[in-house]
C-alpha atoms as a PDB file:
ATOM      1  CA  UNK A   1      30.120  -3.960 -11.550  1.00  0.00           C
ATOM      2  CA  UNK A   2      26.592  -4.339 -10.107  1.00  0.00           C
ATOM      3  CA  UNK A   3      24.574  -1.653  -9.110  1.00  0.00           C
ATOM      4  CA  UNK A   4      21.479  -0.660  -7.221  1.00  0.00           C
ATOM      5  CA  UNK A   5      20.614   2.487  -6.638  1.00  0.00           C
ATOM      6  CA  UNK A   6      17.120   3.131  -4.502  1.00  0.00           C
ATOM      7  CA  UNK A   7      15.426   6.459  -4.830  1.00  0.00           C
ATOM      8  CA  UNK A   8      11.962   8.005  -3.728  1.00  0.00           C
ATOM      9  CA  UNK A   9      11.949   8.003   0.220  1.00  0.00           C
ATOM     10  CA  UNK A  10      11.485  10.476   2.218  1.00  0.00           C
ATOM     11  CA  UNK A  11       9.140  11.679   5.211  1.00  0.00           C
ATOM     12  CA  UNK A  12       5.102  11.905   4.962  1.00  0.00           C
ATOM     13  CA  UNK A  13       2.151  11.637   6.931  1.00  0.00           C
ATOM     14  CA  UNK A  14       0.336   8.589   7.794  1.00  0.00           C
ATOM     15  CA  UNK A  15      -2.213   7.640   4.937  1.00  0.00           C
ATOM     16  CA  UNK A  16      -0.316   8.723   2.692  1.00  0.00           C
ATOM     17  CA  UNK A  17       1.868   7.084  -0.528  1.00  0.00           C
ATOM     18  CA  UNK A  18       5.288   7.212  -1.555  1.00  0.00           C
ATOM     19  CA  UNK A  19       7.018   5.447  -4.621  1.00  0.00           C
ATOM     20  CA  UNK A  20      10.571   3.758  -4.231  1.00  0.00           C
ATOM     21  CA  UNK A  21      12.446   3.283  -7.357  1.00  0.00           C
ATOM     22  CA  UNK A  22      15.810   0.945  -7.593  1.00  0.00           C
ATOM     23  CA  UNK A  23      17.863   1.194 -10.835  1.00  0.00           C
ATOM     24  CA  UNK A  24      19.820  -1.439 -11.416  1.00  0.00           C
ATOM     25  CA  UNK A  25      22.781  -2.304 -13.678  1.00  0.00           C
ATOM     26  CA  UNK A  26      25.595  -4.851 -13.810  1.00  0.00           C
ATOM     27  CA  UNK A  27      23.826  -7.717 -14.402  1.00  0.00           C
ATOM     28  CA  UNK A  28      21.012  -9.218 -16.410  1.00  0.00           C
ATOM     29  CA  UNK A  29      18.343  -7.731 -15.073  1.00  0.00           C
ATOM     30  CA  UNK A  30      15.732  -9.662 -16.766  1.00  0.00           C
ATOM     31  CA  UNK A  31      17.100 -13.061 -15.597  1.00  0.00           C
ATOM     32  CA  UNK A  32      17.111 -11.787 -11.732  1.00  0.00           C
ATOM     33  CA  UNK A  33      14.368 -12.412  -8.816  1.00  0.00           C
ATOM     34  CA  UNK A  34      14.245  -9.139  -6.986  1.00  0.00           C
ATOM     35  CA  UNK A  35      12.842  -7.516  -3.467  1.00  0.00           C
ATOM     36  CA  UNK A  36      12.354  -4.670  -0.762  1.00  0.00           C
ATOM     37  CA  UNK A  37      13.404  -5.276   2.143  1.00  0.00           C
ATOM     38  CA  UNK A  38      13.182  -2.721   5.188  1.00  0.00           C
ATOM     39  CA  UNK A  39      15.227  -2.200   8.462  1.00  0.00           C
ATOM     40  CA  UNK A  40      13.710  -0.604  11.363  1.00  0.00           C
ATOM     41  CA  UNK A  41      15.685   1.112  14.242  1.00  0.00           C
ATOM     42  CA  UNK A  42      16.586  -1.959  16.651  1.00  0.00           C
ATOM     43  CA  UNK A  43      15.163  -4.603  14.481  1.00  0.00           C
ATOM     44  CA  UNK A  44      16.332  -7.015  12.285  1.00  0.00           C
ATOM     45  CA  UNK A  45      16.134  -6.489   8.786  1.00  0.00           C
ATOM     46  CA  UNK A  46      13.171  -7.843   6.648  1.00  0.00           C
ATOM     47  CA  UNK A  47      10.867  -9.024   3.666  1.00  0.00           C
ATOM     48  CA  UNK A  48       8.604  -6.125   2.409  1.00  0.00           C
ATOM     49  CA  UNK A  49       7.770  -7.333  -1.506  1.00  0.00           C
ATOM     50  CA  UNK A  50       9.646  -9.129  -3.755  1.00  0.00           C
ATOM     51  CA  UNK A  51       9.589 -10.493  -7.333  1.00  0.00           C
ATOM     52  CA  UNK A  52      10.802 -13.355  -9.767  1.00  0.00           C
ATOM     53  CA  UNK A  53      12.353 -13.946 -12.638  1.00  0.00           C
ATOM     54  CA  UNK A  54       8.751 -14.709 -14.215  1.00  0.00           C
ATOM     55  CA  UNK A  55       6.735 -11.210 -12.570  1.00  0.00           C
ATOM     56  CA  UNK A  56       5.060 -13.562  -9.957  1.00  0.00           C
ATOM     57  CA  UNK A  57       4.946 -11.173  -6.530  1.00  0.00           C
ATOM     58  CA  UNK A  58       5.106 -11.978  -2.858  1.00  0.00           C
ATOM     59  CA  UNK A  59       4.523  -9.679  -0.084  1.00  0.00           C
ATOM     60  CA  UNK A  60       4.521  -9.574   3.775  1.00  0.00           C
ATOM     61  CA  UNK A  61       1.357  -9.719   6.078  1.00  0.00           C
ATOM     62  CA  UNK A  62       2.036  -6.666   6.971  1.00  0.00           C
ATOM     63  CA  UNK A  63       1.670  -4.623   3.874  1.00  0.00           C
ATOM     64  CA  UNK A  64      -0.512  -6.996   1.669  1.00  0.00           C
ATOM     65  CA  UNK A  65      -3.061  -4.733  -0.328  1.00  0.00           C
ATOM     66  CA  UNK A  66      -0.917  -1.366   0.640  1.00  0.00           C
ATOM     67  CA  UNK A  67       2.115  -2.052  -1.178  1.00  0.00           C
ATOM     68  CA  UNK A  68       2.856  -3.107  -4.846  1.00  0.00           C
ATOM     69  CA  UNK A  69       5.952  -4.115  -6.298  1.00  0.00           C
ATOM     70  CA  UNK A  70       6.918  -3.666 -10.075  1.00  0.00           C
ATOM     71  CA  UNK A  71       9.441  -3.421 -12.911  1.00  0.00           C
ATOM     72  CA  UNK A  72      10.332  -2.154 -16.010  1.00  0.00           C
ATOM     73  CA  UNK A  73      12.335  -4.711 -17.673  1.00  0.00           C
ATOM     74  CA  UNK A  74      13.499  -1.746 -20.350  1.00  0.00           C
ATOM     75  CA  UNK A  75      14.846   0.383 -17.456  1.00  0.00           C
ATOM     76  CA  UNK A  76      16.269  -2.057 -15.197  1.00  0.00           C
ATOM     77  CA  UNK A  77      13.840  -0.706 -12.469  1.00  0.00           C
ATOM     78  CA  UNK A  78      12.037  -1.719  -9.822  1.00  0.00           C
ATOM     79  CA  UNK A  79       9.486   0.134  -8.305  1.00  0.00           C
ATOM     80  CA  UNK A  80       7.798  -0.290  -4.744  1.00  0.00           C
ATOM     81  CA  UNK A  81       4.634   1.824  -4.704  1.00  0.00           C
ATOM     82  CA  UNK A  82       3.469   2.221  -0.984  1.00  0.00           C
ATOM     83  CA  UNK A  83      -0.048   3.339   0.024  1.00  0.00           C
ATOM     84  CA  UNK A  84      -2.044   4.222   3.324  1.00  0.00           C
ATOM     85  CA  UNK A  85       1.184   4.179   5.284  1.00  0.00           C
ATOM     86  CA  UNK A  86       1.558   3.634   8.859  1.00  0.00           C
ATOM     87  CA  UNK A  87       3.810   4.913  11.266  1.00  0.00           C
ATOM     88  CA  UNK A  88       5.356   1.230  11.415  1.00  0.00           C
ATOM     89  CA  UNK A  89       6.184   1.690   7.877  1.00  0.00           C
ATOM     90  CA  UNK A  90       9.156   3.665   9.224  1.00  0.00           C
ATOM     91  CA  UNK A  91      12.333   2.437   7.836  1.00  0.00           C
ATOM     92  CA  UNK A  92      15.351   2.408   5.862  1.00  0.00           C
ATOM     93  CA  UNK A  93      14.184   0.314   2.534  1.00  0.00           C
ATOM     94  CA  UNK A  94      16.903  -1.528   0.793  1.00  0.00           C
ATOM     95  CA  UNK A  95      16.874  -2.911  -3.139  1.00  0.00           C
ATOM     96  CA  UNK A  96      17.857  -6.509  -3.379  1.00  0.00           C
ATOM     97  CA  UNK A  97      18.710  -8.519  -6.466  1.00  0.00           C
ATOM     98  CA  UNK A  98      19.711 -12.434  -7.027  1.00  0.00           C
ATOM     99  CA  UNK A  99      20.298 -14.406  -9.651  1.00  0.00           C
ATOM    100  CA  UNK A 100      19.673 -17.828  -8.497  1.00  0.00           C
ATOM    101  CA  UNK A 101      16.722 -19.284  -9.576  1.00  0.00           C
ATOM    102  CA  UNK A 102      14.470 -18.376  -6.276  1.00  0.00           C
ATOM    103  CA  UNK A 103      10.628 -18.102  -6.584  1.00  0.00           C
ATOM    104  CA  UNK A 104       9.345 -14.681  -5.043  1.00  0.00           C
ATOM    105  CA  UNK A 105       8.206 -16.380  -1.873  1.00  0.00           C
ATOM    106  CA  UNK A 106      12.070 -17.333  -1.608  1.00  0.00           C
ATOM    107  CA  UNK A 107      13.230 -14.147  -2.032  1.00  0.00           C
ATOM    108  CA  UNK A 108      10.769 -12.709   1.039  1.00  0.00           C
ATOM    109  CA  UNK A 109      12.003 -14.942   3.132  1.00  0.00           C
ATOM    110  CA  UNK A 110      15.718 -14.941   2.495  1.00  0.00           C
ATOM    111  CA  UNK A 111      16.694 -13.227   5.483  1.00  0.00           C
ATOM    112  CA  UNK A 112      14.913 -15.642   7.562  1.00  0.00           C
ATOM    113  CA  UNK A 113      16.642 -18.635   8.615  1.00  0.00           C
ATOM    114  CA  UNK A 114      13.216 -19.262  10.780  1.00  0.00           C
ATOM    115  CA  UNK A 115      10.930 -19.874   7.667  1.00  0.00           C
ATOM    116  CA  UNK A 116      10.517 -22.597   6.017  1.00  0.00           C
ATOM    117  CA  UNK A 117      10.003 -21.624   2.569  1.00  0.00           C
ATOM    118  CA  UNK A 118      13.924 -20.726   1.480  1.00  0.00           C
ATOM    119  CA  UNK A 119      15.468 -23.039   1.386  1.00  0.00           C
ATOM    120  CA  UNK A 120      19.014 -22.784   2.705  1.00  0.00           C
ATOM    121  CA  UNK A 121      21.074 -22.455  -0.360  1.00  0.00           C
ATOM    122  CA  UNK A 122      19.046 -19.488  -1.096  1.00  0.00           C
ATOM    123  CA  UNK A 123      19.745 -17.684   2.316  1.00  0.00           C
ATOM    124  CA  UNK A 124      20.529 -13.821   1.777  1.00  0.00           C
ATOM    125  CA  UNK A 125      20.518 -11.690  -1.667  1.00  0.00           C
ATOM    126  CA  UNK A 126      23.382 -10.965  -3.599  1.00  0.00           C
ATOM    127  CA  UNK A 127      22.943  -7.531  -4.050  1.00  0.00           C
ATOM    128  CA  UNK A 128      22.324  -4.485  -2.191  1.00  0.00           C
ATOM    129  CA  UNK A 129      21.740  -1.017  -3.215  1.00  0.00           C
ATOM    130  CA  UNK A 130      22.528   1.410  -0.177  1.00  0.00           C
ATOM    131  CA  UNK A 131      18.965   2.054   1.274  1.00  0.00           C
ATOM    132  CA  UNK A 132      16.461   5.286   1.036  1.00  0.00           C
ATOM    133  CA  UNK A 133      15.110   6.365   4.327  1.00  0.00           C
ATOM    134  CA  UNK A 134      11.358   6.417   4.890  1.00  0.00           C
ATOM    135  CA  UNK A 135       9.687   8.248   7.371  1.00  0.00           C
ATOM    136  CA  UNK A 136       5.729   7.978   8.617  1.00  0.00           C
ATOM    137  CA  UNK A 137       4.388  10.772  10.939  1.00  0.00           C
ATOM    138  CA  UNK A 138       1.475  10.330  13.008  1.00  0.00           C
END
């Protein structure tokens, strides 16, 4: 039985860090592309940072150079660690794993039926963890 289980939200001020951890188990971990993903109050849910099978990264406009995604292939984690953040950082922040062979660029965009870069086979993530709420004061 897969599982995802996201720790480390929680509410801070803006500039400042938080670190998301997702333990996973139920599946080969090391074989499986993984991402963030984030879902705002009244918007649709999407890409934060994500990561292949081979450790290359993508990341969204909006948080390249603030946010860094990671693992520890002997822990079955993945880590998101989150700098200088903004009130529009605000979110619930979901773990994702797949394991079809998508690049990390893939994986951002899997959600998106509007981008190009998934292709359509690839559309949506086949596992979810439950989500840990993030909150950015002003």
């Amino acid at each position: 039985q897969v599982q995802l289980v996201e720790s480390g939200g929680g509410s801070v001020q803006a500039g400042g860090s938080l670190r998301l951890s997702c333990a996973a188990s139920g599946y080969t971990y090391s074989t499986a592309c993984m991402g963030w993903f984030r879902q705002a109050p009244g918007k649709e849910r999407e890409g934060v940072a994500a990561i292949d099978s081979l450790g290359s990264t993508s990341y969204a406009d909006s948080v390249k150079g603030r946010f860094t995604i990671s693992q520890d292939n002997a822990k079955n984690t993945l880590y998101l660690q989150m700098n200088s953040l903004k009130p529009e950082d605000t979110a619930m922040y979901y773990c994702a794993a797949d394991q079809r062979p998508m690049t990390a660029d893939q994986v951002l965009g899997a959600l998106d039926p509007r981008n190009a870069r998934t292709p359509v086979r690839y559309y949506g993530m086949d596992y979810w963890g439950k989500g840990t709420l993030v909150t950015i004061s002003s």
